[in-house]
C-alpha atoms as a PDB file:
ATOM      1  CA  UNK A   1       0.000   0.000   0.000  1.00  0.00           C
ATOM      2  CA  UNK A   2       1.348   3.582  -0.082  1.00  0.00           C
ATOM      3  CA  UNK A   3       1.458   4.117   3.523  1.00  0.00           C
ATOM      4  CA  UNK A   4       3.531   1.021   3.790  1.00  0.00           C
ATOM      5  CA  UNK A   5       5.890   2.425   0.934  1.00  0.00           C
ATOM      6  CA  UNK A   6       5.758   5.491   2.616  1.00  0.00           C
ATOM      7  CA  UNK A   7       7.129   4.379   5.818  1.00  0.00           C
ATOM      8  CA  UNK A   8      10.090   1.841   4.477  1.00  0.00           C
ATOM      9  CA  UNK A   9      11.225   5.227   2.372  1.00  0.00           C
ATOM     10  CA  UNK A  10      11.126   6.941   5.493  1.00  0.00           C
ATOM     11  CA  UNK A  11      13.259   4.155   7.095  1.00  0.00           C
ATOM     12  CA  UNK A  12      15.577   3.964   4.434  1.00  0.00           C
ATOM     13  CA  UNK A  13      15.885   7.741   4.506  1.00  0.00           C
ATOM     14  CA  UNK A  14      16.429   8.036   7.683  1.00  0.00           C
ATOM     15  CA  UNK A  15      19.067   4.678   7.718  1.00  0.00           C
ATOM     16  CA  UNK A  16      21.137   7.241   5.137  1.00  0.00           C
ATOM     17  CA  UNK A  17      21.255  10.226   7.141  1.00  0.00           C
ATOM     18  CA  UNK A  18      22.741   8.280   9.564  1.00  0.00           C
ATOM     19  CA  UNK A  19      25.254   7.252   7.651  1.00  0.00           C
ATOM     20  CA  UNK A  20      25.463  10.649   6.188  1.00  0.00           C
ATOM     21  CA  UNK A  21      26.579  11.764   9.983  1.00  0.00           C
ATOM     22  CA  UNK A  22      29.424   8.960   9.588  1.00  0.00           C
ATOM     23  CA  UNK A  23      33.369   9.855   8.784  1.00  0.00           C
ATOM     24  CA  UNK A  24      32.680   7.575   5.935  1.00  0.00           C
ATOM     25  CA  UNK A  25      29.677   9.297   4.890  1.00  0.00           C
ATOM     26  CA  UNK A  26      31.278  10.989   1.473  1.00  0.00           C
ATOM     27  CA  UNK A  27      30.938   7.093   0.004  1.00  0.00           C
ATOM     28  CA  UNK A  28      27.065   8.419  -0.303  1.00  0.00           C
ATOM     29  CA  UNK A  29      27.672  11.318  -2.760  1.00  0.00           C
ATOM     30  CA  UNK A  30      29.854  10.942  -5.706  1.00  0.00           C
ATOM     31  CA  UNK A  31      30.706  12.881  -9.077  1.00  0.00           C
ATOM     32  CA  UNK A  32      29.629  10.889 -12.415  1.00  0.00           C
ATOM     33  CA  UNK A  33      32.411   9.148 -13.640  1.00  0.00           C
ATOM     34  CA  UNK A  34      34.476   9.835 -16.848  1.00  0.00           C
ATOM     35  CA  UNK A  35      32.442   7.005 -18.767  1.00  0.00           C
ATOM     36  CA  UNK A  36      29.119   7.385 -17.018  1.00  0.00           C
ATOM     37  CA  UNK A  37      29.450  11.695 -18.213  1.00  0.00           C
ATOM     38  CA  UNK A  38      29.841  10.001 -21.475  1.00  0.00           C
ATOM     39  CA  UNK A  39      27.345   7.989 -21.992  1.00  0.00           C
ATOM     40  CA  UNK A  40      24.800  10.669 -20.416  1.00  0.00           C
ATOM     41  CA  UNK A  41      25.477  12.267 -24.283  1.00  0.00           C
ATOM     42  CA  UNK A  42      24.674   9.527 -26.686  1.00  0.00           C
ATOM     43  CA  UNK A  43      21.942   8.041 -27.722  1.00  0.00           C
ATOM     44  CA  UNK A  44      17.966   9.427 -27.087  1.00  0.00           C
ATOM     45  CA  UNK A  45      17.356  12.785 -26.238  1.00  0.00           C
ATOM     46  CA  UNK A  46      19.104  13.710 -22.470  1.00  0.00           C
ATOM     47  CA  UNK A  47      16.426  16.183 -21.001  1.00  0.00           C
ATOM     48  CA  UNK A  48      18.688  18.448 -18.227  1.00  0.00           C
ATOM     49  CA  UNK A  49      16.743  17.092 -15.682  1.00  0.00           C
ATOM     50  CA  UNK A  50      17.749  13.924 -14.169  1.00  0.00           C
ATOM     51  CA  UNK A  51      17.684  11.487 -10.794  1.00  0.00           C
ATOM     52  CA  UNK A  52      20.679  12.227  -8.541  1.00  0.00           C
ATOM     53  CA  UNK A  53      19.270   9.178  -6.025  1.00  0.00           C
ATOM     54  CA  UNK A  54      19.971   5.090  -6.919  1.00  0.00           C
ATOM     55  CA  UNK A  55      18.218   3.127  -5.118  1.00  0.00           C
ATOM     56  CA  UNK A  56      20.739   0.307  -6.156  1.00  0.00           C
ATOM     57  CA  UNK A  57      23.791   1.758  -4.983  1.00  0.00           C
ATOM     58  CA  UNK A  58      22.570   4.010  -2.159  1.00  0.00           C
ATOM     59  CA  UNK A  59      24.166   7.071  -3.706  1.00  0.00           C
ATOM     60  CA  UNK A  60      23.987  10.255  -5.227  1.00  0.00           C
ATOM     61  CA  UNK A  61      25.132  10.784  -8.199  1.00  0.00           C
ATOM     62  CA  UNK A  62      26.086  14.337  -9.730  1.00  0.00           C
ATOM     63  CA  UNK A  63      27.319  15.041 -13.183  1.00  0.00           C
ATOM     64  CA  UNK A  64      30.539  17.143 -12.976  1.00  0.00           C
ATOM     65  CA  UNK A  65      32.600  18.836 -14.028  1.00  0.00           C
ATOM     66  CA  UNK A  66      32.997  20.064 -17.582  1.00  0.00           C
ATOM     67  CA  UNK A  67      35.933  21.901 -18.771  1.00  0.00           C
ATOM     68  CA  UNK A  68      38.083  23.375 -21.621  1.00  0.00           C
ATOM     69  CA  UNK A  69      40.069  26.078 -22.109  1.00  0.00           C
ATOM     70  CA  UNK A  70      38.732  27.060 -25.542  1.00  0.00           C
ATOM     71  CA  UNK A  71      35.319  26.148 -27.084  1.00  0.00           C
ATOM     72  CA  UNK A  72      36.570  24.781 -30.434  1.00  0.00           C
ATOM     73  CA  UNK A  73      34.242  21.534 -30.240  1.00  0.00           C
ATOM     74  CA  UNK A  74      32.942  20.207 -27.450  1.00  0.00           C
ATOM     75  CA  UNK A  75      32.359  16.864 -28.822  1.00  0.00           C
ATOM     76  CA  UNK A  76      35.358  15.472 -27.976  1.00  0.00           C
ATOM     77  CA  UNK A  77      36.461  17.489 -24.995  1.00  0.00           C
ATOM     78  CA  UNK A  78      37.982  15.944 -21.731  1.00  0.00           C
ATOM     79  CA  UNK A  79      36.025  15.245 -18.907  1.00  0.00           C
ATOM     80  CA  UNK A  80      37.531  15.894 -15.619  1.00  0.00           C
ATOM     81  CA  UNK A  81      36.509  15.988 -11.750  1.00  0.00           C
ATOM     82  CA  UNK A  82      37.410  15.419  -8.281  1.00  0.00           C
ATOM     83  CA  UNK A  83      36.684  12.283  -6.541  1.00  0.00           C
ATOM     84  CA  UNK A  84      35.275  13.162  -3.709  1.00  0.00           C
ATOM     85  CA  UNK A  85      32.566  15.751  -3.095  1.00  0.00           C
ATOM     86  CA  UNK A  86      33.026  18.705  -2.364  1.00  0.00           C
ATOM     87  CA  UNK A  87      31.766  19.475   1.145  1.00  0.00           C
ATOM     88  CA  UNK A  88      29.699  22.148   0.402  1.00  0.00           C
ATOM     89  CA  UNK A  89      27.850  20.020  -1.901  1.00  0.00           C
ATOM     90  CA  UNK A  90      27.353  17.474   1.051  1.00  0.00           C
ATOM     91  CA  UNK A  91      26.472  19.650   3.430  1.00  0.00           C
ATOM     92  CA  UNK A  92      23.423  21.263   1.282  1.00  0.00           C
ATOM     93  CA  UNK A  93      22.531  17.765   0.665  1.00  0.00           C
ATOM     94  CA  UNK A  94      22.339  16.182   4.055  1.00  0.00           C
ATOM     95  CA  UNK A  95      20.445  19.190   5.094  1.00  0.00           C
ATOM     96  CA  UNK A  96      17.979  18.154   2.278  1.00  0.00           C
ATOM     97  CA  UNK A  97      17.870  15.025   4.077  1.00  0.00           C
ATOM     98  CA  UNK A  98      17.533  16.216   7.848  1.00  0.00           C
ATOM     99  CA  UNK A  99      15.176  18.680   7.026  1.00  0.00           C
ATOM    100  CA  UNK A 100      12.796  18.457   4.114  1.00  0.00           C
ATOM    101  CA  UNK A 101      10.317  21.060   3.027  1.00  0.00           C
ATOM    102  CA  UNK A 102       6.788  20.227   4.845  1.00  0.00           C
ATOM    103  CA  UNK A 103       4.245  18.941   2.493  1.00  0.00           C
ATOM    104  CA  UNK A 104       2.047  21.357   3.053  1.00  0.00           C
ATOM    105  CA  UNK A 105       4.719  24.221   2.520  1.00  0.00           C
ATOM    106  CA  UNK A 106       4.967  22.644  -1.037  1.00  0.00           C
ATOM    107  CA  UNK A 107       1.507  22.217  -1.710  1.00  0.00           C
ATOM    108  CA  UNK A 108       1.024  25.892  -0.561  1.00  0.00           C
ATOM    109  CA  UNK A 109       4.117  26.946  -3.174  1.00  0.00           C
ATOM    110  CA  UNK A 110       2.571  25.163  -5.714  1.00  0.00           C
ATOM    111  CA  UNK A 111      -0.868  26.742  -5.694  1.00  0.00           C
ATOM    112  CA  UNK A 112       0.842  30.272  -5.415  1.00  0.00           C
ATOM    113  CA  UNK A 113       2.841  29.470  -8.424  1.00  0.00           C
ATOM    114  CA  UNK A 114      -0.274  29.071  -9.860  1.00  0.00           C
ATOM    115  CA  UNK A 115      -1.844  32.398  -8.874  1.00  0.00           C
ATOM    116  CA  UNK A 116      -1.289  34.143 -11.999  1.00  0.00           C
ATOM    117  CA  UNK A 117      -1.534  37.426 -12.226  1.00  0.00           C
ATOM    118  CA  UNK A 118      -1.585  38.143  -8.563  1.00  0.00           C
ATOM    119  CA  UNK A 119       1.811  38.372  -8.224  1.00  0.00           C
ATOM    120  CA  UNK A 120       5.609  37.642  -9.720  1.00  0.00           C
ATOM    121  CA  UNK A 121       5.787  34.415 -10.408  1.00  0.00           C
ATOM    122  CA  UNK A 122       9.008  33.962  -8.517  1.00  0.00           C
ATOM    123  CA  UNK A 123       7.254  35.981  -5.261  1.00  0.00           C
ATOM    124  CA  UNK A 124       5.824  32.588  -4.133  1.00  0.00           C
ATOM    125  CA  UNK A 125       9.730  32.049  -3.054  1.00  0.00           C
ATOM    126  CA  UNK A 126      10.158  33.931  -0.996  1.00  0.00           C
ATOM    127  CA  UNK A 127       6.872  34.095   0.329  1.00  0.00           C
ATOM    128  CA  UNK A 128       7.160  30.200   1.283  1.00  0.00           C
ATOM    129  CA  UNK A 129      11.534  30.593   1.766  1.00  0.00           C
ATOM    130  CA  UNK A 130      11.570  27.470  -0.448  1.00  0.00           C
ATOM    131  CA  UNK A 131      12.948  25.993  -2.374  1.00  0.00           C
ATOM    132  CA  UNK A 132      16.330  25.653  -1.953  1.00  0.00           C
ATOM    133  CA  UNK A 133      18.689  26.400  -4.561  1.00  0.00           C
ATOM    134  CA  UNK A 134      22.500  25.138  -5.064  1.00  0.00           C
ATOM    135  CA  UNK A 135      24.812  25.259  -8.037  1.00  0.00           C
ATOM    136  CA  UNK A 136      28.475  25.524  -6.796  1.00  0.00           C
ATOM    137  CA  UNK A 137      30.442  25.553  -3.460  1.00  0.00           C
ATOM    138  CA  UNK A 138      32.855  29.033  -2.214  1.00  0.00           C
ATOM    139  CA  UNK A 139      36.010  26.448  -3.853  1.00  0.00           C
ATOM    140  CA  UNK A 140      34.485  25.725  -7.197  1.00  0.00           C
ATOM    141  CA  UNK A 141      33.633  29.358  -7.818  1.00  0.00           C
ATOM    142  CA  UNK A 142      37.317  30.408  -6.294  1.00  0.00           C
ATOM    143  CA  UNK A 143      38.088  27.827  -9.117  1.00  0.00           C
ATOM    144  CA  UNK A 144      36.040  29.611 -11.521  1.00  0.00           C
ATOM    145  CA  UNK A 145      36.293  33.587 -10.920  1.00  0.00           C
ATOM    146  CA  UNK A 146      38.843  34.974 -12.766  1.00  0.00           C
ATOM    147  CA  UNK A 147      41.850  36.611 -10.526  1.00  0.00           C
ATOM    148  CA  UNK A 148      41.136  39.745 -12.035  1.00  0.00           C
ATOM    149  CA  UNK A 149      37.444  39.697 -10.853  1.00  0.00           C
ATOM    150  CA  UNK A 150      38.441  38.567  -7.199  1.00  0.00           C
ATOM    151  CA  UNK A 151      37.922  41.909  -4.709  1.00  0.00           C
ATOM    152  CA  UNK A 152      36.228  43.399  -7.095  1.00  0.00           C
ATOM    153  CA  UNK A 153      32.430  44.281  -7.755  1.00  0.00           C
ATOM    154  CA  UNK A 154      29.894  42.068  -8.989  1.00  0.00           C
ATOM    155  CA  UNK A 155      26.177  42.207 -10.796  1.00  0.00           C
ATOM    156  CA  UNK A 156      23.797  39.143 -10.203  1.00  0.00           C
ATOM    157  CA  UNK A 157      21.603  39.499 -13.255  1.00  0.00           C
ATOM    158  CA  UNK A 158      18.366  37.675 -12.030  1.00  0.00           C
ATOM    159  CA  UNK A 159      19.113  36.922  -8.991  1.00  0.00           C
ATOM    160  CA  UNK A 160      15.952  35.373  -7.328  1.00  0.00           C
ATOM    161  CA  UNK A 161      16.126  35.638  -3.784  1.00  0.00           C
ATOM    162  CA  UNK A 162      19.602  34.929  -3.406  1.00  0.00           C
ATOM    163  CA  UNK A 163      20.602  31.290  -2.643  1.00  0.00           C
ATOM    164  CA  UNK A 164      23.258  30.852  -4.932  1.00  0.00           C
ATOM    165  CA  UNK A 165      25.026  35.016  -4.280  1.00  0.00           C
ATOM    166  CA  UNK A 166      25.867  33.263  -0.809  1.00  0.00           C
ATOM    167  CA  UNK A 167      28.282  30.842  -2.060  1.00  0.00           C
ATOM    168  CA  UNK A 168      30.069  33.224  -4.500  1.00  0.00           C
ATOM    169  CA  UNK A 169      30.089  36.558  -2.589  1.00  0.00           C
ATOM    170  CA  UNK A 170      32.928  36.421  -0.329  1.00  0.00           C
ATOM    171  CA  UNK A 171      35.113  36.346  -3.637  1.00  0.00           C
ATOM    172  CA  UNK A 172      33.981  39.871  -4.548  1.00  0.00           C
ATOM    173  CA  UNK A 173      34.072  43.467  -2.378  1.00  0.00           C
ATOM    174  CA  UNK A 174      30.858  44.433  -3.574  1.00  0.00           C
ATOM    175  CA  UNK A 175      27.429  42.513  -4.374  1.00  0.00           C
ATOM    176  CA  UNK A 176      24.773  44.282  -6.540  1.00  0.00           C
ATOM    177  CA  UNK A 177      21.632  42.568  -7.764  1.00  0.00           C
ATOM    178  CA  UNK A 178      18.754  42.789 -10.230  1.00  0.00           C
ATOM    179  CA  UNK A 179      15.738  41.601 -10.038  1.00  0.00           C
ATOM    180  CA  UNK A 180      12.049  42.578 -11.221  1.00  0.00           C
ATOM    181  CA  UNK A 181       9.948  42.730  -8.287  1.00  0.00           C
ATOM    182  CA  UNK A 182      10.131  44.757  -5.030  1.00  0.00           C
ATOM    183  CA  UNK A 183       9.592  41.618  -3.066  1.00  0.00           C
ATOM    184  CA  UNK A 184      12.310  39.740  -4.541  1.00  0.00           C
ATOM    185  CA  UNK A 185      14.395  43.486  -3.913  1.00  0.00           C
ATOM    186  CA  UNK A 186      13.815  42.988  -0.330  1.00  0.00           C
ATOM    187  CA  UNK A 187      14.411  39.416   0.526  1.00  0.00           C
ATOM    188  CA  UNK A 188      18.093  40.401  -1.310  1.00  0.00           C
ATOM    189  CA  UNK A 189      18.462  43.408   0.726  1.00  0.00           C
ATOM    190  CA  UNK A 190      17.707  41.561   4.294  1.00  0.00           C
ATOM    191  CA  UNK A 191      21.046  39.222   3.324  1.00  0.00           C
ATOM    192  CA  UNK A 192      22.839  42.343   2.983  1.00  0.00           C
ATOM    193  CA  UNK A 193      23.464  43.346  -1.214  1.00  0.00           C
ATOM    194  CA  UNK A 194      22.650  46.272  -3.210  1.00  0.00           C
ATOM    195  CA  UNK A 195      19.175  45.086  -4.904  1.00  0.00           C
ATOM    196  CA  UNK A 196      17.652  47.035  -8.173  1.00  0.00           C
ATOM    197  CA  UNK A 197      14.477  46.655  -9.191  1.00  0.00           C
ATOM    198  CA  UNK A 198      14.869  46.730 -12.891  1.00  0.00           C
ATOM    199  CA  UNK A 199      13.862  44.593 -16.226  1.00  0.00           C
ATOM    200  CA  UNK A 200      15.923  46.539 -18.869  1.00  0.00           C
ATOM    201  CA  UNK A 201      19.341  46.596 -16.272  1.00  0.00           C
ATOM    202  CA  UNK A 202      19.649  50.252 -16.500  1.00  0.00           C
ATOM    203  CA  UNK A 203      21.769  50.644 -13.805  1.00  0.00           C
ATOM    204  CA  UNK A 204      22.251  53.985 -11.695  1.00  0.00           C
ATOM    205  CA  UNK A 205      24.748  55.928 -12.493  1.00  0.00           C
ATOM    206  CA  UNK A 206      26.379  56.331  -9.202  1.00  0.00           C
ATOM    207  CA  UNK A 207      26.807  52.874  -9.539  1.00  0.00           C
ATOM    208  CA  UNK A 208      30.614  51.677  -9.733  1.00  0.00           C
ATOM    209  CA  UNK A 209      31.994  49.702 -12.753  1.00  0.00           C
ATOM    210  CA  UNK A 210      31.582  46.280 -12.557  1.00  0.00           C
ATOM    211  CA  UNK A 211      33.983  43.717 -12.738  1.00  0.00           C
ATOM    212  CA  UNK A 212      32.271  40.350 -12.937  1.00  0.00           C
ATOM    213  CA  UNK A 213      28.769  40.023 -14.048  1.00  0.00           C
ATOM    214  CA  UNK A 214      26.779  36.732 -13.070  1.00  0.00           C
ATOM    215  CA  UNK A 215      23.467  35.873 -15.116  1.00  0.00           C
ATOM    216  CA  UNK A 216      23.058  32.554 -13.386  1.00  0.00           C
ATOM    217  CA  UNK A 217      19.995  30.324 -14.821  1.00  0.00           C
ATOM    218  CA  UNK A 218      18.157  33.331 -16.110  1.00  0.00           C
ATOM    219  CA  UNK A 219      18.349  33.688 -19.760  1.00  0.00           C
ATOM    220  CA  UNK A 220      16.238  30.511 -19.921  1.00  0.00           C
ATOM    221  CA  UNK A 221      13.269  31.817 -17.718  1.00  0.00           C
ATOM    222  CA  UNK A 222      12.856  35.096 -19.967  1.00  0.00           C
ATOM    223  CA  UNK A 223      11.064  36.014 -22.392  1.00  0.00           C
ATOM    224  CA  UNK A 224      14.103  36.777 -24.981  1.00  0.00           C
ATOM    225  CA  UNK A 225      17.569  35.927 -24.103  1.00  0.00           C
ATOM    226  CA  UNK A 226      19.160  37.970 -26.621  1.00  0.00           C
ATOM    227  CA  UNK A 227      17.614  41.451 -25.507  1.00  0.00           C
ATOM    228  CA  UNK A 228      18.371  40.178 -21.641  1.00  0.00           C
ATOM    229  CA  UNK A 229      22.273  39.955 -23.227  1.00  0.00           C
ATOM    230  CA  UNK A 230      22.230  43.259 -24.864  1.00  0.00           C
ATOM    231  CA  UNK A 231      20.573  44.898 -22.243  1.00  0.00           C
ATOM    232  CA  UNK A 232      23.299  43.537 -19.827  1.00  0.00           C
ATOM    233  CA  UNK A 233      26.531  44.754 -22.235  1.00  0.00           C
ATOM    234  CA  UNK A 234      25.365  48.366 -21.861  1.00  0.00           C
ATOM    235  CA  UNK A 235      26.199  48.052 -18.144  1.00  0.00           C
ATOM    236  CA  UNK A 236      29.492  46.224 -19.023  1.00  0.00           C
ATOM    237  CA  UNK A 237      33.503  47.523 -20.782  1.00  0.00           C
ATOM    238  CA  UNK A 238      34.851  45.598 -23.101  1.00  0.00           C
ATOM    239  CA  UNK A 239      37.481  42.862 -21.391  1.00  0.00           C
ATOM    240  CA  UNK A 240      34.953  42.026 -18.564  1.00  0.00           C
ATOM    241  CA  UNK A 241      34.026  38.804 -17.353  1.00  0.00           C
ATOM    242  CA  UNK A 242      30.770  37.877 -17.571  1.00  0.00           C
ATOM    243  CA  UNK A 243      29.704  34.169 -16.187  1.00  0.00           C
ATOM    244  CA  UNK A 244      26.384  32.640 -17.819  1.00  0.00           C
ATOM    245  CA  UNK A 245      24.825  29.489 -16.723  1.00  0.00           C
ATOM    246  CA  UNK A 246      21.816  27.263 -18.297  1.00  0.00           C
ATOM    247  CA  UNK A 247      20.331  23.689 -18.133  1.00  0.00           C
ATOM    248  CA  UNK A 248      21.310  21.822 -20.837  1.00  0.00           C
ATOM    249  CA  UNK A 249      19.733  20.469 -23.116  1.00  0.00           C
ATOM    250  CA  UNK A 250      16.556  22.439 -22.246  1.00  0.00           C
ATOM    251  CA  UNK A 251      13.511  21.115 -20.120  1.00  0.00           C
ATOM    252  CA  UNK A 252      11.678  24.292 -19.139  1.00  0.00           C
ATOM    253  CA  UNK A 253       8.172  24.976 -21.362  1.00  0.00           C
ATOM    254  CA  UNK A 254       8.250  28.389 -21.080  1.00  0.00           C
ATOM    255  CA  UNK A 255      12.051  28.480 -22.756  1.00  0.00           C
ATOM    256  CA  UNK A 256      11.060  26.439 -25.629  1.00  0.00           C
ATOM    257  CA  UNK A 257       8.145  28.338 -26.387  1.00  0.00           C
ATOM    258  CA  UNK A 258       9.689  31.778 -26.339  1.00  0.00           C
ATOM    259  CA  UNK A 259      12.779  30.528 -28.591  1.00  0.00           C
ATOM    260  CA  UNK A 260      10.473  30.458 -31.047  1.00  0.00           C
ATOM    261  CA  UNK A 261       9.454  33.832 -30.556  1.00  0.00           C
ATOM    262  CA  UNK A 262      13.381  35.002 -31.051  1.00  0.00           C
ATOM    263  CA  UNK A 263      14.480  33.069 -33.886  1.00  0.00           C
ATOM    264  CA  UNK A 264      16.961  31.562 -32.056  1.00  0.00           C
ATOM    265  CA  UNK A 265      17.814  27.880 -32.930  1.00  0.00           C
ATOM    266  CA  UNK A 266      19.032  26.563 -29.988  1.00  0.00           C
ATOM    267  CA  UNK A 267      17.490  23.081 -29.522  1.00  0.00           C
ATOM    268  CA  UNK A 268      18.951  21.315 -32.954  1.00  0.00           C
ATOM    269  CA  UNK A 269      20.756  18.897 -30.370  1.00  0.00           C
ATOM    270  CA  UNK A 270      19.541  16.446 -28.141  1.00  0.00           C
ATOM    271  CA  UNK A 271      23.352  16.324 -26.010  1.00  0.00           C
ATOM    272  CA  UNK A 272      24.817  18.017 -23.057  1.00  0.00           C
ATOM    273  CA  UNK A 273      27.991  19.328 -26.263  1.00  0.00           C
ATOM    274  CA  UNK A 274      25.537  19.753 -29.375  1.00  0.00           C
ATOM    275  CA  UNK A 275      23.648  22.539 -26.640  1.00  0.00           C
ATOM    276  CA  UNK A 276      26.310  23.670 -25.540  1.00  0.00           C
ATOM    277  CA  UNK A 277      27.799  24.513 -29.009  1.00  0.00           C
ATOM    278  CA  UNK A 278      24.231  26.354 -29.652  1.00  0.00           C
ATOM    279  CA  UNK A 279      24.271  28.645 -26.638  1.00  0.00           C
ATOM    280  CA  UNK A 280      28.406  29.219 -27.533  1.00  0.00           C
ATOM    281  CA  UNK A 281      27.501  30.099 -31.399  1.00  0.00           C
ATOM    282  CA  UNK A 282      24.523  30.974 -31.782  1.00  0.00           C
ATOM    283  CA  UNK A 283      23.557  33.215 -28.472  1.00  0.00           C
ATOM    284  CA  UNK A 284      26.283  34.251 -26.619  1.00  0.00           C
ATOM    285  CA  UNK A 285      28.978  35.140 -29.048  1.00  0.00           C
ATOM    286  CA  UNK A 286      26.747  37.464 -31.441  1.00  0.00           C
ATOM    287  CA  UNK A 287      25.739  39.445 -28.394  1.00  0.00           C
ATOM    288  CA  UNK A 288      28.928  39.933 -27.489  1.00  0.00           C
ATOM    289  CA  UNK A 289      30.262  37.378 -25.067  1.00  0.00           C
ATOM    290  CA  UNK A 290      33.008  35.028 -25.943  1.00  0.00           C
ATOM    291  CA  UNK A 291      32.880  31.849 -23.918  1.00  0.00           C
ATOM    292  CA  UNK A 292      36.779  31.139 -22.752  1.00  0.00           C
ATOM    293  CA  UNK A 293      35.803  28.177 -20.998  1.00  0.00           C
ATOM    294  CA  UNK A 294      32.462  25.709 -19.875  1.00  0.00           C
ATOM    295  CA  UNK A 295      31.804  24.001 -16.623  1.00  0.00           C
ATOM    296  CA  UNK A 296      28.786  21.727 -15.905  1.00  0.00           C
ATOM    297  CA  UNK A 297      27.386  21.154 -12.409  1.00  0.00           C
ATOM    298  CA  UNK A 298      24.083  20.112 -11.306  1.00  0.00           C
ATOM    299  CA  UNK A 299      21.254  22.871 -10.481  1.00  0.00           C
ATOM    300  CA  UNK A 300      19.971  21.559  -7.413  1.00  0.00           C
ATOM    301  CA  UNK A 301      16.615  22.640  -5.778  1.00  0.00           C
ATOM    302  CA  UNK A 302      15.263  21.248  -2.283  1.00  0.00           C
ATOM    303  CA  UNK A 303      12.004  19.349  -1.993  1.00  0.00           C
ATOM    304  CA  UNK A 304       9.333  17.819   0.445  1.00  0.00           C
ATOM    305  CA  UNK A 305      10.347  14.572   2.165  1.00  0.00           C
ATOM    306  CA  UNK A 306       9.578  11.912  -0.690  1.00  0.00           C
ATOM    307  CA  UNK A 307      11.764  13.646  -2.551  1.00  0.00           C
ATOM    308  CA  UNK A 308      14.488  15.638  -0.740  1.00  0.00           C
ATOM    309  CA  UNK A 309      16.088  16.864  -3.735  1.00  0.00           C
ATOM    310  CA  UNK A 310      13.140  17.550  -5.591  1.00  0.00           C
ATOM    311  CA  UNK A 311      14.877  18.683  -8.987  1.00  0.00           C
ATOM    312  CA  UNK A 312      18.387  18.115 -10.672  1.00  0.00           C
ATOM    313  CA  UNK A 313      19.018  20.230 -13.658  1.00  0.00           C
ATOM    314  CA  UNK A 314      22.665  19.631 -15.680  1.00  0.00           C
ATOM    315  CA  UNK A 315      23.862  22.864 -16.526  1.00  0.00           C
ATOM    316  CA  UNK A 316      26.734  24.285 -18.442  1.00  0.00           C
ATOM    317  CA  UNK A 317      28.175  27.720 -17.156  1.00  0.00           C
ATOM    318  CA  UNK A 318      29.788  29.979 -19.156  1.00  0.00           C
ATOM    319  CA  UNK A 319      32.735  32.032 -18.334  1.00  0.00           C
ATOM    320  CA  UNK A 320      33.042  34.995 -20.883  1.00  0.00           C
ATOM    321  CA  UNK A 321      34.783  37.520 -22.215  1.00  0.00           C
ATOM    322  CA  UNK A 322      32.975  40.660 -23.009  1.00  0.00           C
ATOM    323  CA  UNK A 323      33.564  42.137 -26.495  1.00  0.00           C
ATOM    324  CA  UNK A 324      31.934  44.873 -28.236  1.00  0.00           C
END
């Protein structure tokens, strides 16, 4: 019956945060391997979303990391990665574990997300403080950010309510954000950046010159990427670093249908490369920003107990160059 399923998944779950609490608890969580990245890109169609949990193994399993100095092909690039997980990355996951979302805390999100036209979409977040968002630890994005960048000041593009500023922000001096609502404005002033309330990114003028801009897992929630890009280089000089994330290859509805809206031909391929090559050519480069390098992490985002990481999303990240 389902109450009896429920209750052995609540054993088992509760059997693996144990373990979690071991030394030897890292065994849990692991990084795809070499072969198992590969054979994520063959074949049928890979949707970005994917199961991090097996049942079989007792593990989870994220796909990382992605790399190359120069985006030439990525067909036949080398897949690298650490063998361990990083802690960070173990940490946001046990507290998945520990402490899931109430069921009726997701039920509530769910029916404001379907409130349309009452508010932001993206208000029902922080409205409900869930769900939980993760995409790399403090190390990977030490890793990442340029030395150029590092004590400098940054703009968050679309930066929700701020989950994933909190891993990158002691790397920078100064944190400004964008967002398009005055509620999301205020849940990223009470952590303590600069928040503007703006769709087009006109930026004040007081406003110092940036050094890093982040557009993290925003161009594919709006309604045209390429204007979102333009809008963004008017705030930018030529020789700064810009860092652009998506889910690869794409899931979300509303993406699909505005791509058709834009012209914009970015679902030919079905792989984790072929998309990757799209966004590269085909978006990022004619407005201006030359990819120097691609990682790919999982976009993590925290569920209700049944599923305590209630969506996986592989995504490539950018880091660019900006040219005009």
């Amino acid at each position: 019956s389902k109450a009896t399923v429920s209750v052995l998944y609540w054993l088992n779950m509760r059997r693996v945060c144990v373990r979690l609490g071991q030394d030897s608890g890292l065994a849990l969580a692991r990084y795809a391997t070499v072969e198992e990245l590969r054979y994520a890109t063959v074949g049928e169609r890979l949707p970005s979303e994917y199961s991090v949990w097996s049942n079989e193994s007792q593990q989870w399993v994220f796909r990382n990391k992605f790399v190359r100095d120069r985006l030439t092909s990525l067909r036949d690039i080398a897949v690298d990665g650490p063998d361990e997980v990083d802690p960070d990355l173990m940490r946001w996951v046990k507290e998945c574990m520990l402490d899931p979302v109430p069921n009726f805390k997701q039920r509530l999100l769910n029916y404001l997300y379907k409130s349309k036209g009452r508010f932001y979409f993206y208000d029902a977040q922080v409205i409900m403080g869930i769900p939980h968002l993760y995409l790399l630890s403090s190390e990977q994005w030490k890793e990442i950010i340029p030395q150029k960048c590092k004590g400098g000041v940054v703009l968050d593009v679309g930066a929700g309510k701020g989950d994933l500023v909190g891993y990158y922000e002691q790397h920078f001096g100064s944190v400004y954000c964008t967002e398009v609502s005055n509620r999301l404005c205020k849940a990223l002033e009470r952590k303590g950046y600069t928040a503007f309330n703006t769709a087009s990114i006109e930026l004040p003028r007081t406003m110092p010159e940036v050094d890093c801009a982040m557009c993290l897992n925003t161009i594919d929630r709006c309604s045209n990427p390429t204007t979102l890009l333009e809008s963004l280089k008017t705030s930018l000089s030529t020789g700064t670093t810009a860092i652009i994330s998506v889910p690869l290859p794409y899931c979300h509805l509303d993406f699909l249908q505005n791509l058709s809206l834009t012209g914009l031909n970015l679902e030919a391929d079905s792989t984790f490369e072929g998309s990757a090559e799209a966004v590269a050519t085909d978006l990022l480069k004619p407005a201006g920003f030359y990819p120097t390098c691609v990682y790919r992490a999982p976009y993590l985002s925290s569920g209700p107990f049944e599923q305590p990481i209630a969506q996986t999303l592989d995504t490539a990240i950018f880091v660019c160059t900006v040219k005009f």
